[in-house]
Protein backbone atom coordinates (compact mmCIF):
# COMPACT_ATOMS: atom_id res chain seq x y z
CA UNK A 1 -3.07 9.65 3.28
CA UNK A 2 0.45 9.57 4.92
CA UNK A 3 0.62 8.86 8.36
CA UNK A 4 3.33 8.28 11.47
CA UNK A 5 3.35 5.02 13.15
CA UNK A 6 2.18 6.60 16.63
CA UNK A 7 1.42 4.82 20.00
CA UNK A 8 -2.56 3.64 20.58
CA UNK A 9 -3.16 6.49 22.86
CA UNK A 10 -1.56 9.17 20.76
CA UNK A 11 -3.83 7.93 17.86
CA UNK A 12 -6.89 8.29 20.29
CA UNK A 13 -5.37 11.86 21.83
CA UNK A 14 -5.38 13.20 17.68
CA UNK A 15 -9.16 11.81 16.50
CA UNK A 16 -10.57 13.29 20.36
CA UNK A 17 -8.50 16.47 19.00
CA UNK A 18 -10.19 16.83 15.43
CA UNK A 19 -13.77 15.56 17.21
CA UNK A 20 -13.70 18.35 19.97
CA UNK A 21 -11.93 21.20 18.49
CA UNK A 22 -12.69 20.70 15.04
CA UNK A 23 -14.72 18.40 13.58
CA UNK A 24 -13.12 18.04 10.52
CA UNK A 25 -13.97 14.75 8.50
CA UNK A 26 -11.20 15.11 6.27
CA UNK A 27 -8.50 16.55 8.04
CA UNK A 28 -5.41 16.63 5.36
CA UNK A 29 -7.86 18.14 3.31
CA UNK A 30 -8.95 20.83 4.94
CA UNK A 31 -5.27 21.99 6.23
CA UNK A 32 -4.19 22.09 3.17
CA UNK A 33 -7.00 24.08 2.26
CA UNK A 34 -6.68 26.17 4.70
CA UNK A 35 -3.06 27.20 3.27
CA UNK A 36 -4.66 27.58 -0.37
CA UNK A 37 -6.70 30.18 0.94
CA UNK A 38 -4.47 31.76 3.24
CA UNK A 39 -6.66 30.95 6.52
CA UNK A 40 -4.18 30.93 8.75
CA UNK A 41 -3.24 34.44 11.01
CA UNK A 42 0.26 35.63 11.85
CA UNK A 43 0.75 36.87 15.29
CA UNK A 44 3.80 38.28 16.67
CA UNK A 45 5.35 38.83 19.97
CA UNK A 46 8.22 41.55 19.91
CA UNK A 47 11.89 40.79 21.57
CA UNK A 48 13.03 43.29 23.67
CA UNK A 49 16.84 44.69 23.20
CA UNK A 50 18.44 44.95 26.71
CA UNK A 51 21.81 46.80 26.06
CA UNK A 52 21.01 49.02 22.84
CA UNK A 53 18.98 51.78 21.58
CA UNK A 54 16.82 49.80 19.64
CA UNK A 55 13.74 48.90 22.04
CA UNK A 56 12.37 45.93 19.87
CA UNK A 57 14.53 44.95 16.72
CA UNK A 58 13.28 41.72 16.59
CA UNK A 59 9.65 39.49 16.74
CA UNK A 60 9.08 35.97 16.90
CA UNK A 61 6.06 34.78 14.57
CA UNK A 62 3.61 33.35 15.63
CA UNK A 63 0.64 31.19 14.34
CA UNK A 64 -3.46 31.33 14.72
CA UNK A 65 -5.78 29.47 12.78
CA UNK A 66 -9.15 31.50 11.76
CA UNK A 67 -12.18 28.94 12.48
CA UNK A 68 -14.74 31.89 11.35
CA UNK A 69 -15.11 35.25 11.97
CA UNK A 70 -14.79 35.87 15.09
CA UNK A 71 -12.67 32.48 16.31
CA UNK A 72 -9.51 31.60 16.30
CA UNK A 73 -7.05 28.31 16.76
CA UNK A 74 -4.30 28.99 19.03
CA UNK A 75 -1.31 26.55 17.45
CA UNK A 76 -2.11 23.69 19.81
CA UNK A 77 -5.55 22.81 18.00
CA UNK A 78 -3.57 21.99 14.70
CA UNK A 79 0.05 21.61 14.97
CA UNK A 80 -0.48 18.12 15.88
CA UNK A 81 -2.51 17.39 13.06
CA UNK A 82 0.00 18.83 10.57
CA UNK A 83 2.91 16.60 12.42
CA UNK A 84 0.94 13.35 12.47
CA UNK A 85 -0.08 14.00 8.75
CA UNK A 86 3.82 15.12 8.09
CA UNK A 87 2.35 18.14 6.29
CA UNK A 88 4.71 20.12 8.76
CA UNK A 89 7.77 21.41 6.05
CA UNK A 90 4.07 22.76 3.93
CA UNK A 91 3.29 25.39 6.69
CA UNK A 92 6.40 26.27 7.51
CA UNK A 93 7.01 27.37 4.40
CA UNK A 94 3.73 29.46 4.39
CA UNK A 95 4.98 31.00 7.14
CA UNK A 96 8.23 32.09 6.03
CA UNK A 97 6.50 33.39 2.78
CA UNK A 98 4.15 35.20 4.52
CA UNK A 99 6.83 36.56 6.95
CA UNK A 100 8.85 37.74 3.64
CA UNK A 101 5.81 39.77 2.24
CA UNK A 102 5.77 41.22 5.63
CA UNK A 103 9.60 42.20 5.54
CA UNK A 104 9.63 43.55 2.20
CA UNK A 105 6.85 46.35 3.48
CA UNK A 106 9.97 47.67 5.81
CA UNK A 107 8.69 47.59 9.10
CA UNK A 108 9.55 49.47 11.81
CA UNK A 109 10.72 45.55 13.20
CA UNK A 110 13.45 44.74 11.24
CA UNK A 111 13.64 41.50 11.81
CA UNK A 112 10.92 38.23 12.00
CA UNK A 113 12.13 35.08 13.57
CA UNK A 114 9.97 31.99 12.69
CA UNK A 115 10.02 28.27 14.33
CA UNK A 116 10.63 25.42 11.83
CA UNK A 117 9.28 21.98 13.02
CA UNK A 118 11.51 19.07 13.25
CA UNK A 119 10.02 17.84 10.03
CA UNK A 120 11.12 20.26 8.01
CA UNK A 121 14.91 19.53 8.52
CA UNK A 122 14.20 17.05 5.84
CA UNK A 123 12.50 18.67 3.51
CA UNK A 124 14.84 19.60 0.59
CA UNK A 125 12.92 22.16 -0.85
CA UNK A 126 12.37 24.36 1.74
CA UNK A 127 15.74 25.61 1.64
CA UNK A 128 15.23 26.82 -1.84
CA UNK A 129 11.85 27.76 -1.65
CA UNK A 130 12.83 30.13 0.86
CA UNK A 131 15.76 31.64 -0.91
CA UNK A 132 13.33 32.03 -4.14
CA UNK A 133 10.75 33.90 -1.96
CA UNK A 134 13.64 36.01 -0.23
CA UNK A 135 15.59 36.84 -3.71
CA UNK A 136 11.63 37.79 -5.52
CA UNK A 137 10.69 40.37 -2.28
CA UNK A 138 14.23 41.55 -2.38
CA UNK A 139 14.41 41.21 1.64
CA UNK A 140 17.91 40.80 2.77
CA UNK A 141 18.34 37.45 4.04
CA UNK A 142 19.85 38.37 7.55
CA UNK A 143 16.30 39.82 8.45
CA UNK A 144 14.83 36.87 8.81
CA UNK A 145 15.84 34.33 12.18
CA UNK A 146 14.95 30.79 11.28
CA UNK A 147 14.69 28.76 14.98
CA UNK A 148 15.28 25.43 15.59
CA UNK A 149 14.96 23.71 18.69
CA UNK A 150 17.06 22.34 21.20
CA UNK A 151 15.58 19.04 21.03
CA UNK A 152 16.68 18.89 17.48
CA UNK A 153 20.25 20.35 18.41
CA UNK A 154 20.85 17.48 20.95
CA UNK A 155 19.20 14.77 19.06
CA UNK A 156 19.71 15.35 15.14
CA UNK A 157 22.62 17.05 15.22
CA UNK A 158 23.90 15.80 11.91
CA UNK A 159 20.77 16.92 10.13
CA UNK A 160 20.88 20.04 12.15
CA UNK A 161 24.40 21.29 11.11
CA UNK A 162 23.75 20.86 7.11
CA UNK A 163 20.42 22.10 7.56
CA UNK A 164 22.24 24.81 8.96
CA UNK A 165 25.35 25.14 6.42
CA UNK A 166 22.15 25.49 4.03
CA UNK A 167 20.76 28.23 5.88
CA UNK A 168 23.98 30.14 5.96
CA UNK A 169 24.70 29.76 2.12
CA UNK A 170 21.42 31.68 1.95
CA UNK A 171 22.31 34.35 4.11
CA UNK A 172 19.69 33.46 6.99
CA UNK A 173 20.83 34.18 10.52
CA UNK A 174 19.90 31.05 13.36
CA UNK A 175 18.71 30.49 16.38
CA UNK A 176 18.56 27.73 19.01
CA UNK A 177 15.18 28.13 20.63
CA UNK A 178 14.79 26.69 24.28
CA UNK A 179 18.26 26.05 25.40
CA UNK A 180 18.69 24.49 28.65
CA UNK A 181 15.23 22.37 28.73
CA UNK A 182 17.00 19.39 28.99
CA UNK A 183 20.57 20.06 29.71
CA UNK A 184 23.28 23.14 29.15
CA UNK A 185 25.29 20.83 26.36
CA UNK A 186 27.62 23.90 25.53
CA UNK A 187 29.32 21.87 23.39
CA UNK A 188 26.18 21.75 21.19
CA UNK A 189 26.67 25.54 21.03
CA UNK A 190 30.23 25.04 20.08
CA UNK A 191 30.01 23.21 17.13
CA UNK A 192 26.41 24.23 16.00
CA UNK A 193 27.73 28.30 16.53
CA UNK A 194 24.08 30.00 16.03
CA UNK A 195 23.85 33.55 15.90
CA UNK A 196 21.05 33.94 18.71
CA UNK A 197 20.74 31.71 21.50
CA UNK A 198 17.12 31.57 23.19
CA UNK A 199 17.69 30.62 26.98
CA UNK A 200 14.86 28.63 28.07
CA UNK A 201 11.85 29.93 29.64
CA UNK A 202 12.04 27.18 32.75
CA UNK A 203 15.16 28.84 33.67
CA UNK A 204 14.50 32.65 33.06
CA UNK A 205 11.43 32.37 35.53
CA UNK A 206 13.37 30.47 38.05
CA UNK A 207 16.10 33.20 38.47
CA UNK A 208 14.25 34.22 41.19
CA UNK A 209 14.28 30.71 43.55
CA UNK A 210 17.72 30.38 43.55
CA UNK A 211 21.36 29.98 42.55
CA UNK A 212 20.80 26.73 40.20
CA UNK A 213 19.32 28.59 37.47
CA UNK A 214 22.03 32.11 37.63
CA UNK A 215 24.73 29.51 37.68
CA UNK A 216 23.03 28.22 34.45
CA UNK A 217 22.50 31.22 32.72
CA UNK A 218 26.12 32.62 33.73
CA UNK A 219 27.64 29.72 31.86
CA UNK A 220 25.45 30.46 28.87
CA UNK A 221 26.48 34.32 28.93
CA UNK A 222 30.12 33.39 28.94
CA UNK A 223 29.80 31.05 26.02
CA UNK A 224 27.48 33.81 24.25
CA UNK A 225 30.77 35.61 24.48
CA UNK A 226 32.80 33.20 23.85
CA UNK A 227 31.82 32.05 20.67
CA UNK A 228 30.05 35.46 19.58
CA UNK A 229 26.65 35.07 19.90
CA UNK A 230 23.28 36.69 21.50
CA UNK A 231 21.42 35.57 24.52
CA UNK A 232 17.28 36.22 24.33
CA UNK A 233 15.58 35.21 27.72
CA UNK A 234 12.10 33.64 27.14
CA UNK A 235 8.97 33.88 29.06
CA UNK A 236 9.66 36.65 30.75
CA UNK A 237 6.86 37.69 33.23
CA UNK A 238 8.41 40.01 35.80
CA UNK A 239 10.17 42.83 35.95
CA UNK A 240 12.55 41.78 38.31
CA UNK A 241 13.75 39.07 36.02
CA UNK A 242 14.03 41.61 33.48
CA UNK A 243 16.84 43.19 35.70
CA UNK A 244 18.42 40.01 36.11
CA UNK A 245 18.78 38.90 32.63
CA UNK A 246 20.18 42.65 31.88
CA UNK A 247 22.54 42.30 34.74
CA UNK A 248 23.67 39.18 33.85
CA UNK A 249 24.38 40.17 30.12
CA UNK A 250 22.04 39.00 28.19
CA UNK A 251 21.23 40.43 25.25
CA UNK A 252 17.56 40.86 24.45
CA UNK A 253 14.56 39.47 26.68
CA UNK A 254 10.81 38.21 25.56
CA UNK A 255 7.44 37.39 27.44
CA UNK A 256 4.32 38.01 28.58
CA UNK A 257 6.01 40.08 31.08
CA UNK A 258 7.15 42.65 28.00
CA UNK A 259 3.76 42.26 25.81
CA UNK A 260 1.81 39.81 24.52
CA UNK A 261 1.26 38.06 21.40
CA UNK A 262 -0.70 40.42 19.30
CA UNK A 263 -1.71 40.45 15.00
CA UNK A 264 1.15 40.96 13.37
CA UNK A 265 0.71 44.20 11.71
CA UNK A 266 0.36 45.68 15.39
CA UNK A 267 3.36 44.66 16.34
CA UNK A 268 5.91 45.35 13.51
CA UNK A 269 4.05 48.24 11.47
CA UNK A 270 2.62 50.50 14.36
């Protein structure tokens, strides 16, 4: 059964997780089960286009967990359990198949981003898996927005730019999910030169308190130009800082503040 060499008190913080939420005596087991038989729900949250025609040409994926009829995991319950049991790079690329079927029905969204855990930048089949799955559905390859996170960016960047390369030989467009939790290194977007740029959430809803954050997210819209790629604001919630992010010239905007996470079908085929 592989495992991470965690701290004592993340070790306690995963078997209170699997007691209380799940219950689950044999917990690799059953999430890999739970991919066999397709258990898991995509949701979706649309991205809003701020300076085109195009109201929503883009939604990030999103990830439930059906417990029984009626119940369902939000990602919380179980993403930690996949990390800790590395089985990460094996949903990821569930996701991405699933999120292939769903692009090769022709939505009215053209375009699905999905998140790729840390984990996964290792893994060298995914790359290939997800070319064979994109090649079989005949989905163009620029539909689908693979995101990786800043934390990944700043800290793996080595792994990060041929994970990258190998994305790009594919065809797959990128995106940096996040930026500006920890730092505006616009360097990182420099070399790394993603296609979409996901400003961080922390900043978009503190556009409102002050100059700290539009001084930010200035800097980030002139290197969006500079270098040629998009802006997306996360998390927004208001529409105020809807009018902010247009004003400031960024691109396309997402949050709770623009609509919810809903089943996927409702928000790409309806």
């Amino acid at each position: 059964m592989p495992q991470t060499d965690l701290p004592h008190d993340v070790e306690v913080l995963l078997r209170e997780l699997n007691q209380d939420f799940m219950g689950w005596d044999d917990p690799p087991r059953r999430l890999s089960r739970a991919l066999e038989r397709n258990e898991f729900v995509l949701y979706a949250q649309p991205i809003m286009a701020l300076r085109d025609g195009q109201n929503f040409p883009m939604a990030e994926v999103l990830l439930r967990l059906q417990e029984d009829e009626a119940d369902f995991l939000p990602p919380g319950g179980f993403l930690p359990l996949f990390e800790h049991f590395q089985m990460s790079p094996q949903l990821d690329l569930w996701v991405a198949r699933q999120s292939v079927a769903r692009l090769a029905r022709k939505p009215r969204v053209p375009c699905l981003c999905i998140n790729l855990s840390s984990q996964t930048l290792s893994d060298q089949a995914f790359v290939p898996g997800l070319q064979s799955e994109l090649e079989r559905a005949k989905v163009p390859p620029r539909a689908l927005v693979v995101e990786l996170s800043e934390h990944d960016v700043l800290d793996r960047p080595d792994l990060v730019g041929a994970f990258m390369a190998a994305l790009r030989a594919v065809g797959c467009r990128i995106a940096i999910s996040g930026f500006g939790r920890r730092s505006v290194s616009l360097s990182a977007l420099t070399t790394m030169r993603p296609d979409f740029v996901k400003v961080d959430g922390g900043i978009v809803r503190s556009l409102r308190a002050g100059q700290s954050s539009q001084k930010k997210l200035n800097a980030m819209v002139g290197t969006a130009k500079a270098l040629g790629f998009e802006l997306i604001g996360e998390g927004v919630e208001v529409a105020e800082t809807l009018a902010q992010l247009r004003e400031a010239g960024v691109d396309y905007a997402q949050g709770f503040g623009i609509q919810v996470p809903a089943p996927i079908s409702l928000i790409i085929e309806h």
